[in-house]
Protein backbone atom coordinates (compact mmCIF):
# COMPACT_ATOMS: atom_id res chain seq x y z
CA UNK A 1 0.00 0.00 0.00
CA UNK A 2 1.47 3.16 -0.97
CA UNK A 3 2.13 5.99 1.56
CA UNK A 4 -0.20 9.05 1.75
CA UNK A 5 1.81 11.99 1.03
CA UNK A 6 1.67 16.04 2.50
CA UNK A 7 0.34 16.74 -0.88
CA UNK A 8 -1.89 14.15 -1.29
CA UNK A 9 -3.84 15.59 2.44
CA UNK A 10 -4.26 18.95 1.23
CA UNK A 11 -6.20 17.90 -1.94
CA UNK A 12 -8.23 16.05 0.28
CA UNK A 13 -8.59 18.44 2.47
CA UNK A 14 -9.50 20.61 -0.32
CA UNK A 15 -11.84 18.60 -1.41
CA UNK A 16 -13.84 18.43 1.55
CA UNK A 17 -13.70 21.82 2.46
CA UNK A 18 -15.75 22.20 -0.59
CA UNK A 19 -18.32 20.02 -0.49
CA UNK A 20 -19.08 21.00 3.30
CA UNK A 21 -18.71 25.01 2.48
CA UNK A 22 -22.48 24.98 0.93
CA UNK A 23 -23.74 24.28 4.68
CA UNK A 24 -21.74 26.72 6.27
CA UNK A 25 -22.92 29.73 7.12
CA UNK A 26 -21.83 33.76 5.45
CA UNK A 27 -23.32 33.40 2.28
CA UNK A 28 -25.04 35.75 0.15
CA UNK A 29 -28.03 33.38 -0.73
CA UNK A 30 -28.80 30.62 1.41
CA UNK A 31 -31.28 27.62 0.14
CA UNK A 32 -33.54 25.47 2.20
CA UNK A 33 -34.54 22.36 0.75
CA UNK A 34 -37.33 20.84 3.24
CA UNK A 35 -36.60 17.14 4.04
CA UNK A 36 -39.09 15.73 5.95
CA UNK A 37 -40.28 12.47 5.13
CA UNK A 38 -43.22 13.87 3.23
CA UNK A 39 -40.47 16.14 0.92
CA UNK A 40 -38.16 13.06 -0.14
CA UNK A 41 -41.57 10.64 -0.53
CA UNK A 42 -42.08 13.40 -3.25
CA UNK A 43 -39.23 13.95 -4.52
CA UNK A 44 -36.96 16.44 -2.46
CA UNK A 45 -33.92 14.46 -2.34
CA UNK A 46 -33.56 14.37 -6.17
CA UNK A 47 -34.25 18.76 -5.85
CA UNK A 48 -31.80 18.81 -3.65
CA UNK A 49 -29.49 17.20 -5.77
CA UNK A 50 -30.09 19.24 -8.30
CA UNK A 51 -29.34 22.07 -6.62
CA UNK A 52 -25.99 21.16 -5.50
CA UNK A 53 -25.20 19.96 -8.67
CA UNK A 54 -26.21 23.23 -10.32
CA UNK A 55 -24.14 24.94 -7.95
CA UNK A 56 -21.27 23.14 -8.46
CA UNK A 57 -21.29 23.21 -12.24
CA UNK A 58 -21.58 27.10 -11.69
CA UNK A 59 -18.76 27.03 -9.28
CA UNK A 60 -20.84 29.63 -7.44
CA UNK A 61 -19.17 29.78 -3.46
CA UNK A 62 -21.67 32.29 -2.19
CA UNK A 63 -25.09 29.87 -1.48
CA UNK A 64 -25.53 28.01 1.37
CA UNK A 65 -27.37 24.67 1.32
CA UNK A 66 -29.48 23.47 4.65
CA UNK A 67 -32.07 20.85 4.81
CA UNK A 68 -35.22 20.81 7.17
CA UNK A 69 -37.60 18.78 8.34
CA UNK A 70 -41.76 19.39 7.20
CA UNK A 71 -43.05 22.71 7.49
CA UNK A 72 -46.40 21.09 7.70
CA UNK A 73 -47.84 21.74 4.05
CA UNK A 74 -46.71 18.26 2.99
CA UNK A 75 -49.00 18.25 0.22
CA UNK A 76 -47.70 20.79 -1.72
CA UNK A 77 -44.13 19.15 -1.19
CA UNK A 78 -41.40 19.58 -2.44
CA UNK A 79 -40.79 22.90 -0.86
CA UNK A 80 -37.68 24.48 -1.21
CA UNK A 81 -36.85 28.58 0.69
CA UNK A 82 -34.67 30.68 -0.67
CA UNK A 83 -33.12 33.26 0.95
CA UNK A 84 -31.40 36.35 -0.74
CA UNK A 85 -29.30 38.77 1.72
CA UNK A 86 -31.47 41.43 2.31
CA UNK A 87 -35.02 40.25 0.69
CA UNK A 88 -37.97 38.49 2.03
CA UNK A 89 -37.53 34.81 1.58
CA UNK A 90 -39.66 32.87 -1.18
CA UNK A 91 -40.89 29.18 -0.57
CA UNK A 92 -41.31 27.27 -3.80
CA UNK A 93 -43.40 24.63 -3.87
CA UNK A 94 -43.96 21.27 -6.15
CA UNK A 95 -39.78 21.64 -7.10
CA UNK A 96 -38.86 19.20 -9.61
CA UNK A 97 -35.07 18.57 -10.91
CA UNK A 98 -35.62 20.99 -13.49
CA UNK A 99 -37.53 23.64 -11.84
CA UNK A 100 -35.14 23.43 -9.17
CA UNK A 101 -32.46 24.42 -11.74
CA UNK A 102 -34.38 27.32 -13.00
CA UNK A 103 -34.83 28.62 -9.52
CA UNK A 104 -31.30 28.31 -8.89
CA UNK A 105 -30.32 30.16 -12.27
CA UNK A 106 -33.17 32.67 -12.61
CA UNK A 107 -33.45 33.50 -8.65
CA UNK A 108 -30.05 32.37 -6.74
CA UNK A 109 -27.86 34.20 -9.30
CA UNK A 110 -30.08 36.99 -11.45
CA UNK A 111 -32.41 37.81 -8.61
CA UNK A 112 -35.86 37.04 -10.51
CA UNK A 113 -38.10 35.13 -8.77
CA UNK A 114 -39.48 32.61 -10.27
CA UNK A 115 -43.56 33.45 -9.42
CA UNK A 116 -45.29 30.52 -11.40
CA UNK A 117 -43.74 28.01 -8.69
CA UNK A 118 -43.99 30.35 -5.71
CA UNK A 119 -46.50 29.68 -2.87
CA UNK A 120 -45.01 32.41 -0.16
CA UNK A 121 -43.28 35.69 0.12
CA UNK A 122 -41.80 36.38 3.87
CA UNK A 123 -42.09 34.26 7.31
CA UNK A 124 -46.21 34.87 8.21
């Protein structure tokens, strides 16, 4: 077996540092994708997905990713909030893979929310 080196540490260290950076917190946007078990029975694990793939690809550093548990509107799940510095948040509900994507590009990084798959505006 061959011997980890200094190097070798760092880029795994790298690596992590990441893939754990989209739950940590000073970010400009920060996403909610609601988990509970009535959110992945619909679908929420494959939105969330989605979203940190889309992130990724868009080597974007400023969104943070959390999960939750229900918010109690189960059947309107998926539910994803986003969260823009500054702005009430928006909760999006019935997210799909793709509308997920179109959130992320159209509201996470050009600010337009996306109304046809909003259900809220704010906490209340």
């Amino acid at each position: 077996m061959a011997k980890i080196k200094v190097e070798d540490l760092k880029k795994i260290k790298e690596e992590v540092q990441k893939a754990t950076s989209l739950r940590e917190g000073g970010k400009r946007v920060k996403a909610t994708v609601h988990m509970g078990t009535c959110g992945i029975a619909s679908g929420a694990r494959k939105v969330l997905n989605a979203l940190v793939s889309s992130i990724e690809e868009e080597g974007t550093q400023d969104v943070m990713v959390t999960t939750s548990g229900c918010i109690g509107i189960c059947s309107r799940e998926p539910l994803v909030t986003v969260e823009v510095a500054g702005e009430e948040p928006i909760t999006y509900e019935y997210m799909d893979e793709n509308k997920m994507r179109q959130v992320f590009k159209q509201h996470i990084l050009d600010g337009k929310v996306q109304r046809q798959f909003a259900l809220a505006k704010g906490l209340e």
